[in-house]
PDB file of N, CA and C in Angstrom:
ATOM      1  N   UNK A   1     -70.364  12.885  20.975  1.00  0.00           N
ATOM      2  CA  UNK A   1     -69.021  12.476  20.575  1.00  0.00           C
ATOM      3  C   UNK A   1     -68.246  12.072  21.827  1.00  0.00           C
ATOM      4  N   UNK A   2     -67.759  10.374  21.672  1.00  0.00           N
ATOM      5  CA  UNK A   2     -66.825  10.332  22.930  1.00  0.00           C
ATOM      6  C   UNK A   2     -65.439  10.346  22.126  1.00  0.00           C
ATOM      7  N   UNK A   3     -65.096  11.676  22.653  1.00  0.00           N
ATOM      8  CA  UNK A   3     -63.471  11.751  22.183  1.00  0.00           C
ATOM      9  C   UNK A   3     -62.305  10.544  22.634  1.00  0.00           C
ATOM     10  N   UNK A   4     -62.938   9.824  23.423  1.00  0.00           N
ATOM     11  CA  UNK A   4     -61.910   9.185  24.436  1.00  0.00           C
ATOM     12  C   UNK A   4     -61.825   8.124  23.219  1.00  0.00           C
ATOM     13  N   UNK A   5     -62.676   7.712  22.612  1.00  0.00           N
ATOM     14  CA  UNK A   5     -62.330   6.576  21.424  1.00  0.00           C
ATOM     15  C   UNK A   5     -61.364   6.706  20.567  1.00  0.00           C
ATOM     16  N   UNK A   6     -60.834   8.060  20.228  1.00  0.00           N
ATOM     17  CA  UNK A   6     -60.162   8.469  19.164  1.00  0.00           C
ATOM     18  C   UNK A   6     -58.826   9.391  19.947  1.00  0.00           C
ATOM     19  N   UNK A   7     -59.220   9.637  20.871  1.00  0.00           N
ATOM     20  CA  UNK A   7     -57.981  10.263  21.478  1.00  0.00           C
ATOM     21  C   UNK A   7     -57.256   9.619  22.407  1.00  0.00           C
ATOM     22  N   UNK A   8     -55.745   9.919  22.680  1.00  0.00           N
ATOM     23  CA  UNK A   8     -55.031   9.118  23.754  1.00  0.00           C
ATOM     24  C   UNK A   8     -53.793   9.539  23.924  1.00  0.00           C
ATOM     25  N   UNK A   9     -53.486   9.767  24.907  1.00  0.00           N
ATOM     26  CA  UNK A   9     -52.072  10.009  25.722  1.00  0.00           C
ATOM     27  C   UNK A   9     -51.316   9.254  25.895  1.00  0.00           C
ATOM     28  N   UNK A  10     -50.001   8.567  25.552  1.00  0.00           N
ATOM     29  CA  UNK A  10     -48.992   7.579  26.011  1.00  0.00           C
ATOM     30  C   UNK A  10     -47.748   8.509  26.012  1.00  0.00           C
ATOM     31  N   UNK A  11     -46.700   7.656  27.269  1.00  0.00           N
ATOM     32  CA  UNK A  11     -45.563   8.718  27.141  1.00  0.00           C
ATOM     33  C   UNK A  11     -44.801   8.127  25.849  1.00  0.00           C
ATOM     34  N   UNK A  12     -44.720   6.983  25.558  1.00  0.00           N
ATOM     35  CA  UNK A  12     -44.029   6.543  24.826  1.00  0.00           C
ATOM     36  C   UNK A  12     -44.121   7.046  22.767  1.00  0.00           C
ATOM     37  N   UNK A  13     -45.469   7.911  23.387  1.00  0.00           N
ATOM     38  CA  UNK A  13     -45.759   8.126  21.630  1.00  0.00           C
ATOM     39  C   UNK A  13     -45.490   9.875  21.433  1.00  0.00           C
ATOM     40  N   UNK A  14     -44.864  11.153  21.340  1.00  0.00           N
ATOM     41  CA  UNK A  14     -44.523  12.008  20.916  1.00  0.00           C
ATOM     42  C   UNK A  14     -44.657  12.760  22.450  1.00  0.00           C
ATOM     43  N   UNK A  15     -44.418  12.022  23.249  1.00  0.00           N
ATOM     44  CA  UNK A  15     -43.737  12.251  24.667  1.00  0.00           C
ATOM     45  C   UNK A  15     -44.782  12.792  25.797  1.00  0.00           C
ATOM     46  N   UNK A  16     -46.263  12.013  25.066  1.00  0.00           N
ATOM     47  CA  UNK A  16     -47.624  12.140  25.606  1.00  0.00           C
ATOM     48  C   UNK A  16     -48.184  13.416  25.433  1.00  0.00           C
ATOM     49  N   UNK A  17     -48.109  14.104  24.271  1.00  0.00           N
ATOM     50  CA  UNK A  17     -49.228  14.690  24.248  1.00  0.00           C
ATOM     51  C   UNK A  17     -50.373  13.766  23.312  1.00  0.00           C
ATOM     52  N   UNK A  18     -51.675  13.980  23.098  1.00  0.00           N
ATOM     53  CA  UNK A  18     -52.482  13.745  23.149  1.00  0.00           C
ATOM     54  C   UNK A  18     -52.031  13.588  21.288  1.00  0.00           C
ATOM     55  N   UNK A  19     -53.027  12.121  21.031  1.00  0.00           N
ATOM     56  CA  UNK A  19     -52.583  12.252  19.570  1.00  0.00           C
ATOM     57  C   UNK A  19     -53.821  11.663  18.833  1.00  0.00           C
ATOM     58  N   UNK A  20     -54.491  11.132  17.713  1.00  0.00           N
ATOM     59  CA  UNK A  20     -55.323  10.607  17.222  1.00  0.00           C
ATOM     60  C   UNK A  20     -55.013   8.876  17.792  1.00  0.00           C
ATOM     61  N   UNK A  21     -55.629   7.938  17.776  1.00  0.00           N
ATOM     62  CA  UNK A  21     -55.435   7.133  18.173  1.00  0.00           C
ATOM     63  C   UNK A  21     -54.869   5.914  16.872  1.00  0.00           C
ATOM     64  N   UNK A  22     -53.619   5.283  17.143  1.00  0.00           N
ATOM     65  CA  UNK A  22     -53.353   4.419  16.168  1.00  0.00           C
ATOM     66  C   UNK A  22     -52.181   5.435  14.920  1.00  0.00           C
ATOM     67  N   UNK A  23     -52.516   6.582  15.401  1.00  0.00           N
ATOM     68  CA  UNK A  23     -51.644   7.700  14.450  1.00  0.00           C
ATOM     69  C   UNK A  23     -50.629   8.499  15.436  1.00  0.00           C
ATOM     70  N   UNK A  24     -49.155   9.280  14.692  1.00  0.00           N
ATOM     71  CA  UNK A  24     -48.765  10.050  15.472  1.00  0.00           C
ATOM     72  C   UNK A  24     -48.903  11.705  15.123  1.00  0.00           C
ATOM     73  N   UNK A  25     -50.365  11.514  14.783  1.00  0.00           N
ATOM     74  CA  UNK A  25     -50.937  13.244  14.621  1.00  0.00           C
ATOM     75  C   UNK A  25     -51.606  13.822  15.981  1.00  0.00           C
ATOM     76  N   UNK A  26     -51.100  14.803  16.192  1.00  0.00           N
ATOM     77  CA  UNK A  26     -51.060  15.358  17.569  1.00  0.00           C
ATOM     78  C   UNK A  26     -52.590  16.234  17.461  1.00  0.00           C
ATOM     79  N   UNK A  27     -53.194  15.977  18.651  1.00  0.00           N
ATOM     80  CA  UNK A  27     -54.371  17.124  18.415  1.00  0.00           C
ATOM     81  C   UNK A  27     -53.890  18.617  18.182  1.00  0.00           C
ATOM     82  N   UNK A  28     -52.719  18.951  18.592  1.00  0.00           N
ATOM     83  CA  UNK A  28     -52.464  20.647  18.517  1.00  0.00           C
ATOM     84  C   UNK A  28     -52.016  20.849  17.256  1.00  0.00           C
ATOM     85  N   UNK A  29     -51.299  19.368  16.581  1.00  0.00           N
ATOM     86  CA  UNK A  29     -50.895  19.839  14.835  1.00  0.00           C
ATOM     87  C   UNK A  29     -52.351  19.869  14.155  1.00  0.00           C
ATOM     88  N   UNK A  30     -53.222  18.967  14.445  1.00  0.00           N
ATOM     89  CA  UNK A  30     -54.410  19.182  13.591  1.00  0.00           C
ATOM     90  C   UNK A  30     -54.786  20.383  13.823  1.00  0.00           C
ATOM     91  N   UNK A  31     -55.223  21.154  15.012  1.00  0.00           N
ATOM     92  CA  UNK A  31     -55.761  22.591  15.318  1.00  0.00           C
ATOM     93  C   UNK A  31     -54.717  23.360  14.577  1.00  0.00           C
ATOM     94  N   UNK A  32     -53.537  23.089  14.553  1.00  0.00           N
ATOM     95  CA  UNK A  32     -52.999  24.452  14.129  1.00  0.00           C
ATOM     96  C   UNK A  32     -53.121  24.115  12.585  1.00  0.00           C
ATOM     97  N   UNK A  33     -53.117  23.052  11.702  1.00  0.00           N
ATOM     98  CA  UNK A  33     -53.621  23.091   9.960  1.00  0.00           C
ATOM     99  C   UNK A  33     -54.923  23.908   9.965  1.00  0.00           C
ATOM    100  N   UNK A  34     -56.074  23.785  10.826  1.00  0.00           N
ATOM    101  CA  UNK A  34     -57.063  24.367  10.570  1.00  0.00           C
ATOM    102  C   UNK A  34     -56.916  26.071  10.818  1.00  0.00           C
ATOM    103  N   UNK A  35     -56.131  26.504  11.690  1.00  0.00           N
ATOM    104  CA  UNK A  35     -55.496  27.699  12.138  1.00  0.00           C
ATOM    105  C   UNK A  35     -54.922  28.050  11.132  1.00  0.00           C
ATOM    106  N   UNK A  36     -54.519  27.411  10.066  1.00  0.00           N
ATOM    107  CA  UNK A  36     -53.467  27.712   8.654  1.00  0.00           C
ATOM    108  C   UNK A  36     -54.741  27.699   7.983  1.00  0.00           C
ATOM    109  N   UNK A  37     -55.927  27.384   7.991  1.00  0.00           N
ATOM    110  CA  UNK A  37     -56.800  27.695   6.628  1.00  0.00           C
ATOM    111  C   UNK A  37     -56.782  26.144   6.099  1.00  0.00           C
ATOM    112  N   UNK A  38     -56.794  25.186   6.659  1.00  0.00           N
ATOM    113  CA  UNK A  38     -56.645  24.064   6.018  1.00  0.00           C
ATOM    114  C   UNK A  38     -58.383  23.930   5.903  1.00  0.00           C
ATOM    115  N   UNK A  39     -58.551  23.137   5.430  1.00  0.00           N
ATOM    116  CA  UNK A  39     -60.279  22.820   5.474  1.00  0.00           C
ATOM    117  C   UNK A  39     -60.068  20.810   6.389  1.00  0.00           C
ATOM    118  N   UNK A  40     -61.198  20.811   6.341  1.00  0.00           N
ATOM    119  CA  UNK A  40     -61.381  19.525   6.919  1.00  0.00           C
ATOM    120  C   UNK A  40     -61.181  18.762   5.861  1.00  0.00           C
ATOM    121  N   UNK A  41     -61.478  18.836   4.817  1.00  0.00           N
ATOM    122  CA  UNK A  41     -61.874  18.168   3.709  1.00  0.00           C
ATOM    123  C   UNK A  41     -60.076  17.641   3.047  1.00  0.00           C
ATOM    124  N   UNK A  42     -59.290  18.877   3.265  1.00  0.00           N
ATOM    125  CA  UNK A  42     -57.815  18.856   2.820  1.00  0.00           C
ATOM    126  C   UNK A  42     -57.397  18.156   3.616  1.00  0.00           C
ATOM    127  N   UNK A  43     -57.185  18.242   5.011  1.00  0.00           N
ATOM    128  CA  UNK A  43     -56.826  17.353   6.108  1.00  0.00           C
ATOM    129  C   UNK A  43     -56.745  15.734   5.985  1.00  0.00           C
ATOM    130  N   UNK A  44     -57.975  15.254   5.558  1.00  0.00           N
ATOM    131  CA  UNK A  44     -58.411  14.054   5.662  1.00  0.00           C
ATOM    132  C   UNK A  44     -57.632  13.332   4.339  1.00  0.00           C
ATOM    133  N   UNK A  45     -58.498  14.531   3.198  1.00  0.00           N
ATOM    134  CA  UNK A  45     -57.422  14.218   1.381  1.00  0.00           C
ATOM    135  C   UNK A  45     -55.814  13.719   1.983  1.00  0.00           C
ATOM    136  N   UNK A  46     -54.877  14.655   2.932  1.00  0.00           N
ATOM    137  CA  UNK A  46     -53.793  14.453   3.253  1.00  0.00           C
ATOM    138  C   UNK A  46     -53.276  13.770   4.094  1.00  0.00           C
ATOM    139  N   UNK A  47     -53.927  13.282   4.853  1.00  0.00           N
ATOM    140  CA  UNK A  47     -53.758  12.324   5.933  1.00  0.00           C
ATOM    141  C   UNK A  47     -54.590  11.418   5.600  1.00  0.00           C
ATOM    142  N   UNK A  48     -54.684  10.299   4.637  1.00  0.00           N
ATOM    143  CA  UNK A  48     -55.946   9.449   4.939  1.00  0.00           C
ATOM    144  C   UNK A  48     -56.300   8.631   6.026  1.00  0.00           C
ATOM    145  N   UNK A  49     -55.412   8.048   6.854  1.00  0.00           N
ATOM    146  CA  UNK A  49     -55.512   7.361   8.210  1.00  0.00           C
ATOM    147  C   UNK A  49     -56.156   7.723   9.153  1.00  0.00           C
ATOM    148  N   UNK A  50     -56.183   9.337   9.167  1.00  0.00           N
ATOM    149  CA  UNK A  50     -57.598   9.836   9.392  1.00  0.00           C
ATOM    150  C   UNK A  50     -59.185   9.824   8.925  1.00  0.00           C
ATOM    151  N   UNK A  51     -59.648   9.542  10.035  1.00  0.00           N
ATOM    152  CA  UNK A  51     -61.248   9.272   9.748  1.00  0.00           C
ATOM    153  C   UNK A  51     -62.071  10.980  10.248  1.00  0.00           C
ATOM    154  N   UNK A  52     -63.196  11.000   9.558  1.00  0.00           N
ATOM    155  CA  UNK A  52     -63.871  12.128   9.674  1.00  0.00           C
ATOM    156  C   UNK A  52     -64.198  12.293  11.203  1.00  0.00           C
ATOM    157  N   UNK A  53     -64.442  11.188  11.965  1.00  0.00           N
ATOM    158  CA  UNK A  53     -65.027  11.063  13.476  1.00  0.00           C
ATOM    159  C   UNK A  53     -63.785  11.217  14.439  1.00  0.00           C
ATOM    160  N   UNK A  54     -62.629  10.806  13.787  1.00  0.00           N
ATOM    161  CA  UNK A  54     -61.075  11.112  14.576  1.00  0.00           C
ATOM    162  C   UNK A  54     -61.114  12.618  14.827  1.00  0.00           C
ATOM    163  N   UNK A  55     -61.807  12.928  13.403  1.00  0.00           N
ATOM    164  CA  UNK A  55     -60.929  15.061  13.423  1.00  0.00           C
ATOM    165  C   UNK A  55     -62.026  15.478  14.237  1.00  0.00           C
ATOM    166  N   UNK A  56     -63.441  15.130  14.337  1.00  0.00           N
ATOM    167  CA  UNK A  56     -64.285  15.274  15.358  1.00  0.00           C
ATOM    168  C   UNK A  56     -63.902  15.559  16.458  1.00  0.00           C
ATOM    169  N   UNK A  57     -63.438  14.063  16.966  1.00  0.00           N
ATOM    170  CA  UNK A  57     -62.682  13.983  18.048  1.00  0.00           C
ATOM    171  C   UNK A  57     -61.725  15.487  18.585  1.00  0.00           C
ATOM    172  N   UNK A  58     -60.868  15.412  18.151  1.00  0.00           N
ATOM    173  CA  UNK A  58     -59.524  16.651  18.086  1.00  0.00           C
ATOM    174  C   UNK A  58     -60.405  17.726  18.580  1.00  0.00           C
ATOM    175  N   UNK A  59     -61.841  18.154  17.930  1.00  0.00           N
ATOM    176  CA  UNK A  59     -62.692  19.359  18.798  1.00  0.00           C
ATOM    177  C   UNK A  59     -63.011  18.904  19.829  1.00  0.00           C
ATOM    178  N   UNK A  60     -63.734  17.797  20.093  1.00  0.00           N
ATOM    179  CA  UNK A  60     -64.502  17.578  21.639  1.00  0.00           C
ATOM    180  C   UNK A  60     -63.250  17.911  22.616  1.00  0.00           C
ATOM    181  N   UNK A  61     -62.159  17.212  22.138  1.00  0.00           N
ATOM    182  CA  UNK A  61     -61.198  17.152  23.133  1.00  0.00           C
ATOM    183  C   UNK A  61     -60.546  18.577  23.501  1.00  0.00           C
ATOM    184  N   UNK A  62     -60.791  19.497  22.385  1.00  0.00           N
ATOM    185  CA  UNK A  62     -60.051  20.894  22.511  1.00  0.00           C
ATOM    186  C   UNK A  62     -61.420  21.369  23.199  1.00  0.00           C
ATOM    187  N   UNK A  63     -62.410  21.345  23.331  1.00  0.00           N
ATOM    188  CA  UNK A  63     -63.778  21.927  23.675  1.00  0.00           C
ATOM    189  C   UNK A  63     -63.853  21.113  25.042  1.00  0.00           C
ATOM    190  N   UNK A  64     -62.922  20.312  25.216  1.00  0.00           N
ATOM    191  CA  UNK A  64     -63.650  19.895  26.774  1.00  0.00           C
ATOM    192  C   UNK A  64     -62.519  20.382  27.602  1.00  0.00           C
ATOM    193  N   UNK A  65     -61.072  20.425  26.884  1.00  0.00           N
ATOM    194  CA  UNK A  65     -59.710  20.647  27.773  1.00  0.00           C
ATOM    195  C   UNK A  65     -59.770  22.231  28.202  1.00  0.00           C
ATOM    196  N   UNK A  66     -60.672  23.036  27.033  1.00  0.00           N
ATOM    197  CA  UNK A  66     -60.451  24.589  27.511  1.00  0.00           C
ATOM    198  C   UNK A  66     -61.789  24.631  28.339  1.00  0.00           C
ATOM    199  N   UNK A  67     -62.720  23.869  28.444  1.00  0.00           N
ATOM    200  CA  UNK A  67     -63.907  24.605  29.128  1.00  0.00           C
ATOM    201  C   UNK A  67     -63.723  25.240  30.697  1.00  0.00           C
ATOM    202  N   UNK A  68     -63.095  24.330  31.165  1.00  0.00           N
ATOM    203  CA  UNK A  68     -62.463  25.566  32.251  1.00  0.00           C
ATOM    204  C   UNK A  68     -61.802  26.206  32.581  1.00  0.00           C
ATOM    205  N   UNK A  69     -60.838  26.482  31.856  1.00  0.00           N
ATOM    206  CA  UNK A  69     -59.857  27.137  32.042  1.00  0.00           C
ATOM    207  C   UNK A  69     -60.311  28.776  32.424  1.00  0.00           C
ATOM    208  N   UNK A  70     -59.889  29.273  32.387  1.00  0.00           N
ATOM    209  CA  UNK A  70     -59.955  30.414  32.946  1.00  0.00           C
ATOM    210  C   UNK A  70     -59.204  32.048  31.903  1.00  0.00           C
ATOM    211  N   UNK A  71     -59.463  32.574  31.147  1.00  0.00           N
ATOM    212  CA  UNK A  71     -58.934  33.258  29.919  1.00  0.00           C
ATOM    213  C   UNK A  71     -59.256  34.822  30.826  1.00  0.00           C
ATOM    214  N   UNK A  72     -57.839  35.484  30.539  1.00  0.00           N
ATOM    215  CA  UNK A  72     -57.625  37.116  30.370  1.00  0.00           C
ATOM    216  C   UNK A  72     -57.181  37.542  29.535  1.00  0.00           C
ATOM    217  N   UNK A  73     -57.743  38.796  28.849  1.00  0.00           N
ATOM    218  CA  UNK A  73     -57.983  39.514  28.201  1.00  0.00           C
ATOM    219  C   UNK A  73     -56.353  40.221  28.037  1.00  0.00           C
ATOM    220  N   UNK A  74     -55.787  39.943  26.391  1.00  0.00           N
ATOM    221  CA  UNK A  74     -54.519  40.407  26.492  1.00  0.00           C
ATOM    222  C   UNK A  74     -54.406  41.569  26.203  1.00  0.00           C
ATOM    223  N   UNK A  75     -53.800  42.797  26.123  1.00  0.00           N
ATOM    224  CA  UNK A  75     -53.947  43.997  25.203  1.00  0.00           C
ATOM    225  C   UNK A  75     -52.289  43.875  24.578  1.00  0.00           C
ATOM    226  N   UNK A  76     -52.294  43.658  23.211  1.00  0.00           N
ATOM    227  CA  UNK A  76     -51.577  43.376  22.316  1.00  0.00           C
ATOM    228  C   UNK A  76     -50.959  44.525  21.788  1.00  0.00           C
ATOM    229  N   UNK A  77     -52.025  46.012  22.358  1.00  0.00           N
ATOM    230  CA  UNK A  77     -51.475  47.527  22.179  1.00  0.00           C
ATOM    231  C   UNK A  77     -50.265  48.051  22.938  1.00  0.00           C
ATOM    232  N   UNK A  78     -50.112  47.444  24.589  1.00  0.00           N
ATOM    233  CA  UNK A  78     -49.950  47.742  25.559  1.00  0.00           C
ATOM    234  C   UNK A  78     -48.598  47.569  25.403  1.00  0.00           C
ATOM    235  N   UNK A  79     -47.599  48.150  25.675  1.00  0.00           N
ATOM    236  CA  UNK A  79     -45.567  47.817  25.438  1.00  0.00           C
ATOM    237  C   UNK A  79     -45.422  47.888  26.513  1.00  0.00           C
TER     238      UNK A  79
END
């Protein structure tokens, strides 16, 4: 999957974050419908301008932006 086909940054389009290409659906609104329990299948039903290889996209790009990052361990117990 080259995400770069389907994904793209302009400042001029929702002040550059990263969006589907040709659409102003943001990769972090798509992650967070699926974070709500959306299915892929609902997504697409609701957005049709979306293509199945776009929402593809939205993972490679979340799977390539976190691969290095660097993650610690929160304790959510801890006040």
């Amino acid at each position: 999957m080259i995400w770069q086909e389907h994904i793209r940054s302009d400042p001029e389009i929702l002040g550059g974050k990263p969006v589907v290409r040709g659409t102003r659906l943001a990769v972090h609104f798509l992650l967070g419908l699926l974070a709500e329990g959306w299915s892929a299948e609902e997504i697409l039903d609701n957005y049709p301008q979306l293509t199945p290889d776009a929402l593809r996209a939205v993972f490679a790009y979340a799977s390539e932006a976190l691969h290095d990052e660097t993650c610690y361990p929160v304790d959510l117990g801890a006040a």
